[in-house]
Structures are given as structure tokens and as C-alpha cells.
N, C-alpha and C. Protein backbone atom coordinates (compact mmCIF):
# COMPACT_ATOMS: atom_id res chain seq x y z
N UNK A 1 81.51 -54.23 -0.86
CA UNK A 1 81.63 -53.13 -1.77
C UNK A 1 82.06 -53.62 -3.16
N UNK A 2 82.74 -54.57 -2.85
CA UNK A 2 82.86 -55.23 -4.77
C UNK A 2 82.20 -55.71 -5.35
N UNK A 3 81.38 -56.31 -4.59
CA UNK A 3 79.92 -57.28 -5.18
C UNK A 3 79.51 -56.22 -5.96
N UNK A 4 79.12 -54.71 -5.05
CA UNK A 4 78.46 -54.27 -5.81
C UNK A 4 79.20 -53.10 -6.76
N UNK A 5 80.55 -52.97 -7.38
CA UNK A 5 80.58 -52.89 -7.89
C UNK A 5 80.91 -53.68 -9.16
N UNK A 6 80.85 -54.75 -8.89
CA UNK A 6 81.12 -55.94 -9.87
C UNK A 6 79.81 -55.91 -10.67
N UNK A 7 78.60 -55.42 -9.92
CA UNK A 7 77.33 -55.47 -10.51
C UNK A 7 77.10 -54.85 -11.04
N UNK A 8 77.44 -53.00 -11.09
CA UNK A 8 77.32 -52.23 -11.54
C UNK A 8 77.77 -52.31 -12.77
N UNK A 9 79.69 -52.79 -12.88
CA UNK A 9 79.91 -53.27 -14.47
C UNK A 9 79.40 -54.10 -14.97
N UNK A 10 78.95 -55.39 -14.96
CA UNK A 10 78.14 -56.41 -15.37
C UNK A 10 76.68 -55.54 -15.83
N UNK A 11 76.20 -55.12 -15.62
CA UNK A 11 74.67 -54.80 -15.27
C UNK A 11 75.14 -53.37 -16.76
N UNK A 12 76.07 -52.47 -16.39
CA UNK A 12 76.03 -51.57 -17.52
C UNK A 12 76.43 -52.82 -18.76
N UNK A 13 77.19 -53.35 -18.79
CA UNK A 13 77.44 -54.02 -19.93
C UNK A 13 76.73 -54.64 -20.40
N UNK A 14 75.83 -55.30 -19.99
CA UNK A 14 74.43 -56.33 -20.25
C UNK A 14 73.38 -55.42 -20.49
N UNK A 15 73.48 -54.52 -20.08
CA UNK A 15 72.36 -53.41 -20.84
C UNK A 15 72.39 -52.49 -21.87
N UNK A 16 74.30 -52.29 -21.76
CA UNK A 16 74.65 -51.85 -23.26
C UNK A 16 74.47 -52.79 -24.49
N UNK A 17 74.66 -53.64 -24.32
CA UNK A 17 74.55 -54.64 -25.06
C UNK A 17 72.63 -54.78 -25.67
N UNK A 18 72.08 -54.70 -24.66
CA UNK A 18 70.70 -54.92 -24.52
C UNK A 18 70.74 -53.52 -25.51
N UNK A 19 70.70 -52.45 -25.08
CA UNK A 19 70.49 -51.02 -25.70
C UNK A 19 70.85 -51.31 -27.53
N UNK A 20 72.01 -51.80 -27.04
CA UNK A 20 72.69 -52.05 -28.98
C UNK A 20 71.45 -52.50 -29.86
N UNK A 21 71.31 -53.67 -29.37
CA UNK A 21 70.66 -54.83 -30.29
C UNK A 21 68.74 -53.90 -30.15
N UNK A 22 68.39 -53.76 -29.35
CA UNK A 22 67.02 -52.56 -29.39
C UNK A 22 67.32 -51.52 -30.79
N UNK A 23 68.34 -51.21 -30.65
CA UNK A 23 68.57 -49.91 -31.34
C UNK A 23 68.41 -50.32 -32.51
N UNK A 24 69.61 -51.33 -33.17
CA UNK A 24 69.67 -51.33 -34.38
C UNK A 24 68.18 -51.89 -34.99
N UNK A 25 67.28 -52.91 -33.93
CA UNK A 25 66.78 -53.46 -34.69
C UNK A 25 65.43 -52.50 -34.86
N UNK A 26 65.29 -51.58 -33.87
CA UNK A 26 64.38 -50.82 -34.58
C UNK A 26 64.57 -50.36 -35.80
N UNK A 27 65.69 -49.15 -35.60
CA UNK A 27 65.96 -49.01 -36.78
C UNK A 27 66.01 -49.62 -38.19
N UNK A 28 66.13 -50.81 -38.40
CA UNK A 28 66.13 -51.47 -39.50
C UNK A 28 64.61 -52.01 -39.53
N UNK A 29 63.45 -51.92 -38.67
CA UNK A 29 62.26 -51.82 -39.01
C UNK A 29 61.83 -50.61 -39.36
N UNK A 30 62.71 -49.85 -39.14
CA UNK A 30 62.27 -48.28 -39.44
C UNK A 30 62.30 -47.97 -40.66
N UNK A 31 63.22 -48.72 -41.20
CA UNK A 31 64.22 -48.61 -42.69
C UNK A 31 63.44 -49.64 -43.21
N UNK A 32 63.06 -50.60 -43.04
CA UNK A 32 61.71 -51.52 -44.14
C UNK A 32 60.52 -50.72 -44.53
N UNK A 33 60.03 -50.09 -43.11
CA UNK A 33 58.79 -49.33 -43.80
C UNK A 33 58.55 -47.96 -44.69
N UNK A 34 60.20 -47.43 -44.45
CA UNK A 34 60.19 -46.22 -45.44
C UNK A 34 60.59 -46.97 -46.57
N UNK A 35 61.23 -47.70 -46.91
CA UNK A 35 61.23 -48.79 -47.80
C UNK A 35 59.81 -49.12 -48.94
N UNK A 36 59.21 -49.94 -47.97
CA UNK A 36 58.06 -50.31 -48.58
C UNK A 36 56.85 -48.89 -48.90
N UNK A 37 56.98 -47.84 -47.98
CA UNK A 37 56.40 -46.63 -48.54
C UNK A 37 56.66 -46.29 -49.78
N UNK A 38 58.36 -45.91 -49.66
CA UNK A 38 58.58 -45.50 -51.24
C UNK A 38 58.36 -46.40 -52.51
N UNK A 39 58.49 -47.58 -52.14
CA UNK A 39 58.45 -48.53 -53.42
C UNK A 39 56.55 -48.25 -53.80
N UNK A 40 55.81 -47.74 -52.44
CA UNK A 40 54.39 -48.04 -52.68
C UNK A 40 53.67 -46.75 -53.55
N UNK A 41 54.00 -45.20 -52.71
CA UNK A 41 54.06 -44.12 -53.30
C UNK A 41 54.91 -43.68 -54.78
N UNK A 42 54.63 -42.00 -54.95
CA UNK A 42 55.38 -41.64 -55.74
C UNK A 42 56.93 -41.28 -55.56
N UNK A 43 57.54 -42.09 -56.56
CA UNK A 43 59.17 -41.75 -56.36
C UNK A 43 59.60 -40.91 -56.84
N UNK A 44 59.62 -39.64 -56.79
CA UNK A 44 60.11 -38.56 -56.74
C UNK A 44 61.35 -38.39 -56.41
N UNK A 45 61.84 -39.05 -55.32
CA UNK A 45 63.22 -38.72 -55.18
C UNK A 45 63.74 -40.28 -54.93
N UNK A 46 65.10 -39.76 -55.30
CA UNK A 46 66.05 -41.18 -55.19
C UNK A 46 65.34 -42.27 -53.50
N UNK A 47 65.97 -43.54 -53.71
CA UNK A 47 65.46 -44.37 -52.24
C UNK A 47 66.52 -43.89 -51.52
N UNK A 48 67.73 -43.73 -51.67
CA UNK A 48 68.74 -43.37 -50.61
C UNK A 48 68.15 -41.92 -50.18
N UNK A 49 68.11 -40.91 -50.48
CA UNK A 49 67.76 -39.65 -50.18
C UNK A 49 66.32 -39.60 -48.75
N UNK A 50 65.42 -40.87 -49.84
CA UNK A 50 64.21 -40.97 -48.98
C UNK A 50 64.42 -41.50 -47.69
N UNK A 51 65.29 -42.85 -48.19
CA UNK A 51 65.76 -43.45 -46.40
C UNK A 51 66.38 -42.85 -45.36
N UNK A 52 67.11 -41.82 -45.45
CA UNK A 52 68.55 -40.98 -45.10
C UNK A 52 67.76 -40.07 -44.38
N UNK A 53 66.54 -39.11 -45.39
CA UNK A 53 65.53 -38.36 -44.49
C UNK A 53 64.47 -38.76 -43.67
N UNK A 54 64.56 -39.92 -44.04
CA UNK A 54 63.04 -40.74 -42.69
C UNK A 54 64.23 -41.05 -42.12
N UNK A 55 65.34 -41.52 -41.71
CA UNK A 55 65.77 -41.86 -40.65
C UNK A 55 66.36 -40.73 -39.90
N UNK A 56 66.83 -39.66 -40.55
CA UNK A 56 67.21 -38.51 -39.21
C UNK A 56 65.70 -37.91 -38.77
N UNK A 57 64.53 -38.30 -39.68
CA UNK A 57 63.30 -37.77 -38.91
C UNK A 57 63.35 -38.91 -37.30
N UNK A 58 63.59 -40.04 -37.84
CA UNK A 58 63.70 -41.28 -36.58
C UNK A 58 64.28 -41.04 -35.56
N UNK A 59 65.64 -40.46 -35.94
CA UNK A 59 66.85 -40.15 -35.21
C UNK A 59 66.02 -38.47 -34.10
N UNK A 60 65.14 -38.52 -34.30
CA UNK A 60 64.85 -37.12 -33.59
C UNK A 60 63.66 -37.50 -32.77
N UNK A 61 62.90 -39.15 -33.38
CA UNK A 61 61.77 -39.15 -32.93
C UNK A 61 61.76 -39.43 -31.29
N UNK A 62 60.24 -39.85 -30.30
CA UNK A 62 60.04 -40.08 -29.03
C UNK A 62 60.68 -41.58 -28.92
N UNK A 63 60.42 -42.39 -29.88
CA UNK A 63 60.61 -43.76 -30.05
C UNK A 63 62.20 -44.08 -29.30
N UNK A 64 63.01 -43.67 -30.45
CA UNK A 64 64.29 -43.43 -29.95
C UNK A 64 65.00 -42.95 -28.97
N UNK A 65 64.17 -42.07 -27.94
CA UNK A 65 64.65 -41.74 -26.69
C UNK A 65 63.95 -42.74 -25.56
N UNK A 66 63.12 -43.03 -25.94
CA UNK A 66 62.13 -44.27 -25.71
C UNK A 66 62.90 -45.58 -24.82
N UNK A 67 63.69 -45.90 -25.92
CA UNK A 67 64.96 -47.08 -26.01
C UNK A 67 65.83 -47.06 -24.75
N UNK A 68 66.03 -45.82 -24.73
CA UNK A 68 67.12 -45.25 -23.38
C UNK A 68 66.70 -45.67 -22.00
N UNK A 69 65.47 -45.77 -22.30
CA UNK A 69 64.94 -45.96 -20.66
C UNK A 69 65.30 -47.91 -20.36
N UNK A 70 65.74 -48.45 -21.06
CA UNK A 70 66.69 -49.43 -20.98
C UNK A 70 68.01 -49.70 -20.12
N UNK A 71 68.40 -48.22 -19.91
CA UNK A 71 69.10 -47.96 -18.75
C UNK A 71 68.56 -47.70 -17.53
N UNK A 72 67.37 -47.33 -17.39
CA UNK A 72 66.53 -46.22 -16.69
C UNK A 72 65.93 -47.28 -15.35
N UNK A 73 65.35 -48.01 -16.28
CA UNK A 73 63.82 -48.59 -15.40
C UNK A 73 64.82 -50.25 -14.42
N UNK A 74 65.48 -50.87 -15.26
CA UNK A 74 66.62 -52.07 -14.39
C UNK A 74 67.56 -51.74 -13.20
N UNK A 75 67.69 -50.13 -13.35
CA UNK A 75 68.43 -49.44 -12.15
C UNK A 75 67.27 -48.89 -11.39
N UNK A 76 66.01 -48.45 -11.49
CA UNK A 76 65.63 -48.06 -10.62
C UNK A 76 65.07 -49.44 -9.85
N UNK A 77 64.49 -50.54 -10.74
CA UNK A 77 64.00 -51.77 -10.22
C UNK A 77 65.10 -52.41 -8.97
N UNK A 78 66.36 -52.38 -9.45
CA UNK A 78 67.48 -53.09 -8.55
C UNK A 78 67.57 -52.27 -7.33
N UNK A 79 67.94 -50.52 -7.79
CA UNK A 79 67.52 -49.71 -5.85
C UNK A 79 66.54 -50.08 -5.24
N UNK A 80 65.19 -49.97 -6.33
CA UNK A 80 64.57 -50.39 -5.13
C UNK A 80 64.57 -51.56 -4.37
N UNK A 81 64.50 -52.93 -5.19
CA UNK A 81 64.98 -54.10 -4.42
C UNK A 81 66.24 -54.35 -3.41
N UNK A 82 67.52 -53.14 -3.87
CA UNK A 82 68.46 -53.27 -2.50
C UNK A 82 67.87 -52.69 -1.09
N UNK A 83 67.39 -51.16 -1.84
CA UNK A 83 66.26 -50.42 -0.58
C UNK A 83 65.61 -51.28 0.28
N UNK A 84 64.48 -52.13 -0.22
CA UNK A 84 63.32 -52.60 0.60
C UNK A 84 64.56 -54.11 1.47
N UNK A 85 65.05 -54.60 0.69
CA UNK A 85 65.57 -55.42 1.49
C UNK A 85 66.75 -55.43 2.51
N UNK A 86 67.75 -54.14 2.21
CA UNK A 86 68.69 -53.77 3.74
C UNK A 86 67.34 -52.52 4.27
N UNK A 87 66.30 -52.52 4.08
CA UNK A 87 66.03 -51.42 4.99
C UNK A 87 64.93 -51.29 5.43
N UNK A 88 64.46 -52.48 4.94
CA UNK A 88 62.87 -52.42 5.51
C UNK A 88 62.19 -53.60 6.35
């Protein structure tokens, strides 16, 4: 029973970690290309204003919930591998 909860903390922490570094670095590709939009288009409005509103558009997008399944798919992969092997 400790093994596996020893795994469970290890395994959230290594995937929080994993989740972090996904996150930010989208985001900061997210933030180059509204970037390079505005510098390319008309500037109409300030770059902070422009970046601030493409990123809570980001912050809402599929992409970003996307990321989450980072938790999702390593836990279902590991049940099933405990499954098939105490039980099959």
C-alpha cells in the first residue's frame, strides 16, 4: 500500500511539474504570435492591451484545457497497466 502511494505522490508531482513547463511554454508561443501580428497589422491599440486581450482569449481557448489531459491520459495508462497485470 505505500508503494503505491509513494507513486501516486511522485507521479502527481512529475506531472505537475510536466503541466507547469507545457503551460507556460505555450503560452509564451502564444504571446510571440500576437506579438508578431501586431507589429505586422494595424496598431490601433497599445501592444500591452493587444497581448492582455489575445491572452484571456487563450486563457478560454480548447488548447488550454487541452494541456490538462496531462493529468488525464498517464493515470489512465498506469490503471490500466496495474489492471491487466494483477488481473488478467
Amino acid at each position: 500500500m505505500f508503494a503505491l502511494a509513494r507513486l501516486v505522490v511522485v507521479g502527481f508531482i512529475v506531472l505537475t511539474v510536466i503541466y507547469v513547463c507545457l503551460s507556460l511554454y505555450s503560452r509564451s508561443v502564444r504571446k510571440g504570435k500576437l506579438r508578431a501580428e501586431w507589429y505586422e497589422g494595424p496598431q490601433d491599440v497599445p501592444l500591452e492591451q493587444y497581448l492582455e486581450e489575445g491572452l484571456e482569449d487563450y486563457d478560454q481557448s480548447l488548447r488550454r484545457k487541452l494541456i490538462l489531459s496531462v493529468y488525464v491520459i498517464p493515470v489512465i495508462l498506469v490503471s490500466v497497466i496495474i489492471y491487466l497485470t494483477n488481473f488478467s
